[in-house]
N, C-alpha and C. Protein backbone atom coordinates (compact mmCIF):
# COMPACT_ATOMS: atom_id res chain seq x y z
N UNK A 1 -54.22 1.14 -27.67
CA UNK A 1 -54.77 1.91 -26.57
C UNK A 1 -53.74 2.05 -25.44
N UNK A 2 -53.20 1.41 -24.99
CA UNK A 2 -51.72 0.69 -24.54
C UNK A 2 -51.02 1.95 -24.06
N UNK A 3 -50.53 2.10 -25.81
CA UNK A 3 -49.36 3.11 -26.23
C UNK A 3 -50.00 4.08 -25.62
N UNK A 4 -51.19 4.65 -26.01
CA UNK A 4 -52.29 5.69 -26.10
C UNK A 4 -51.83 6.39 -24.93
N UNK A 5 -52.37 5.30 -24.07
CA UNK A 5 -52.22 6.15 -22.40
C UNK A 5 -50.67 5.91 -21.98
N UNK A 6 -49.78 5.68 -22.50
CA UNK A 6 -47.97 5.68 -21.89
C UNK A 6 -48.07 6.92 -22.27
N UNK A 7 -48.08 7.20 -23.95
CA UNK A 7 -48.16 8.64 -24.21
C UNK A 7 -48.29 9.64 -23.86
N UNK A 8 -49.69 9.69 -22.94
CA UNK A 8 -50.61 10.83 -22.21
C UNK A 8 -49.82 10.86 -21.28
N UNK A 9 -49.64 9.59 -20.14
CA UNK A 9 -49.09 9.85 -19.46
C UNK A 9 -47.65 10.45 -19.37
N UNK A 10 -47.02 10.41 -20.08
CA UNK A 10 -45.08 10.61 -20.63
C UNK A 10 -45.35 12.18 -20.94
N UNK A 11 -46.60 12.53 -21.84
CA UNK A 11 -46.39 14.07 -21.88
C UNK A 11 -46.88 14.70 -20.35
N UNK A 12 -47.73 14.29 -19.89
CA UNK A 12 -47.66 15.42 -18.61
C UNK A 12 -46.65 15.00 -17.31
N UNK A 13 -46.12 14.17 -17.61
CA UNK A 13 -44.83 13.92 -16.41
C UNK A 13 -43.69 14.76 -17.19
N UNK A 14 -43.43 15.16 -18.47
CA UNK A 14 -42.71 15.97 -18.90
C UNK A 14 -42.86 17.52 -18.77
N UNK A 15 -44.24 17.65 -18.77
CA UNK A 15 -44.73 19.10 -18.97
C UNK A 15 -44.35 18.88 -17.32
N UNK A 16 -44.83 18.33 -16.63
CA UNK A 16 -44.38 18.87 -15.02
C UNK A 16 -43.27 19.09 -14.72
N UNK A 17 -42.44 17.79 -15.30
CA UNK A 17 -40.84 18.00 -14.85
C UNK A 17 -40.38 19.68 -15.44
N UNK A 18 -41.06 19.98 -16.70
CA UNK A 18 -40.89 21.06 -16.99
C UNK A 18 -40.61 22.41 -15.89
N UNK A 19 -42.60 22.35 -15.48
CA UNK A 19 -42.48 23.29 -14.85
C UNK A 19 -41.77 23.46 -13.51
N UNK A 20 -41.36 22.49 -12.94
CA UNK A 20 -40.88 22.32 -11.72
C UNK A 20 -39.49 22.61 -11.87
N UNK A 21 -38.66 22.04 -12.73
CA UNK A 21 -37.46 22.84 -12.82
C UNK A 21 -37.48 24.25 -13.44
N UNK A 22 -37.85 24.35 -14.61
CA UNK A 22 -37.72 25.72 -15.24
C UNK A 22 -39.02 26.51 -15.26
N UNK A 23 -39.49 27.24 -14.43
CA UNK A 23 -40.98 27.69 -14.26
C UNK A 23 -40.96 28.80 -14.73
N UNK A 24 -39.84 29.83 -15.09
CA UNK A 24 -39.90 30.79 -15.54
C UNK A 24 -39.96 30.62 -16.93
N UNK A 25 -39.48 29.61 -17.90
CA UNK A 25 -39.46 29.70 -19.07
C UNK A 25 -41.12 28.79 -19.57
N UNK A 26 -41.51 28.10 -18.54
CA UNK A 26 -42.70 27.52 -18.79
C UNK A 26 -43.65 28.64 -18.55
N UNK A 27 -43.70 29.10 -17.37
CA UNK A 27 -44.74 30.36 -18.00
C UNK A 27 -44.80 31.38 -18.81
N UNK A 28 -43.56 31.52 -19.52
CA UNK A 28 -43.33 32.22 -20.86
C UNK A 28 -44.13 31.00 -21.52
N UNK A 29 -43.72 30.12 -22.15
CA UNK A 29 -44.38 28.75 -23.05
C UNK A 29 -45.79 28.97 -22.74
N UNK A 30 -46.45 29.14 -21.66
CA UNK A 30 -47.97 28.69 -21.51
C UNK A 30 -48.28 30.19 -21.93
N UNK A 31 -47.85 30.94 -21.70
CA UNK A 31 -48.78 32.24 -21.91
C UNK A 31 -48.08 32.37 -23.69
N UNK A 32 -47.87 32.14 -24.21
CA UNK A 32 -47.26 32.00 -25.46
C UNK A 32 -48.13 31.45 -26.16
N UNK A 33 -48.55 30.25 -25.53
CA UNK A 33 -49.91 29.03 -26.26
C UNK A 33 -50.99 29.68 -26.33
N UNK A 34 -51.43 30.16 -24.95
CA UNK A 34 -52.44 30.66 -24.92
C UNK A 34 -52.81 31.82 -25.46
N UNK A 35 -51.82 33.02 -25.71
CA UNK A 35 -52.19 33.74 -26.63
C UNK A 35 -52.43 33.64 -28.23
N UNK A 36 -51.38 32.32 -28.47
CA UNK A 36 -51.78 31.66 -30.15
C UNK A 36 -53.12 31.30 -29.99
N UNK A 37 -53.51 30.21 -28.87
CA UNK A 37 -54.86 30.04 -28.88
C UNK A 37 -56.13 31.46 -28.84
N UNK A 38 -55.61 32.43 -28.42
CA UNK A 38 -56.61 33.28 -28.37
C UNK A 38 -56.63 34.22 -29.94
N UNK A 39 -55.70 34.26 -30.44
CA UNK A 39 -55.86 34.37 -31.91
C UNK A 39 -56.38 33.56 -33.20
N UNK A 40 -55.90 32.54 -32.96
CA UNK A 40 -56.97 31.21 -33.30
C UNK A 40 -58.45 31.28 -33.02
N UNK A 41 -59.15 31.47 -32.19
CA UNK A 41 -60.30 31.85 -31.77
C UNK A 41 -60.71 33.19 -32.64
N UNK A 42 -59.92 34.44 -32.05
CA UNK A 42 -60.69 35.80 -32.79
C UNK A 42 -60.13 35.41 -34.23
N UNK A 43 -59.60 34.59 -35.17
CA UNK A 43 -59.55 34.33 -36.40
C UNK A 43 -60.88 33.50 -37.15
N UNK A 44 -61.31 32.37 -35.80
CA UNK A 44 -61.84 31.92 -36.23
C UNK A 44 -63.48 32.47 -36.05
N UNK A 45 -63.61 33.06 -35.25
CA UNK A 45 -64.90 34.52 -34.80
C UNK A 45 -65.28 34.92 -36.27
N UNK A 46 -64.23 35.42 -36.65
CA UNK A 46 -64.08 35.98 -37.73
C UNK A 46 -64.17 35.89 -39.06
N UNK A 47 -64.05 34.60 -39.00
CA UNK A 47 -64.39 33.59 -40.36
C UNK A 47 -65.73 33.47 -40.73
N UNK A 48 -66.17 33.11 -39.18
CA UNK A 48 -67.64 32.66 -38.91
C UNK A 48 -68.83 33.62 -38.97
N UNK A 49 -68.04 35.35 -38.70
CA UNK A 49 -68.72 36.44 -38.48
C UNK A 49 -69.04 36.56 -40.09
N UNK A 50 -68.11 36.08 -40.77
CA UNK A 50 -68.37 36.86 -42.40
C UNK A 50 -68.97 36.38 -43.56
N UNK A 51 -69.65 34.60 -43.20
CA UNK A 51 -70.44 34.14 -43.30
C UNK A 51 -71.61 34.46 -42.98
């Protein structure tokens, strides 16, 4: 459990350091995710619709 939360914590002190230095290429990255995530979704709509 330990590890668990160093982990959690280590990725969002990275994702920040991220955005704080390079913010232009991180909001390329986030809107990048989020559009995979929004295809993921209407894929999975879709799966569910044809059932």
């Amino acid at each position: 459990m330990f590890l668990r939360r160093c982990a959690f914590c280590c990725f969002w002190l990275v994702l920040g350091l991220f955005v704080i230095r390079q913010p232009e290429s991180a909001a390329h990255a986030i809107r990048a995710l989020f559009e995979g995530l929004a295809l993921l979704a209407d894929a999975l709509s879709l799966l569910v619709s044809a059932f």
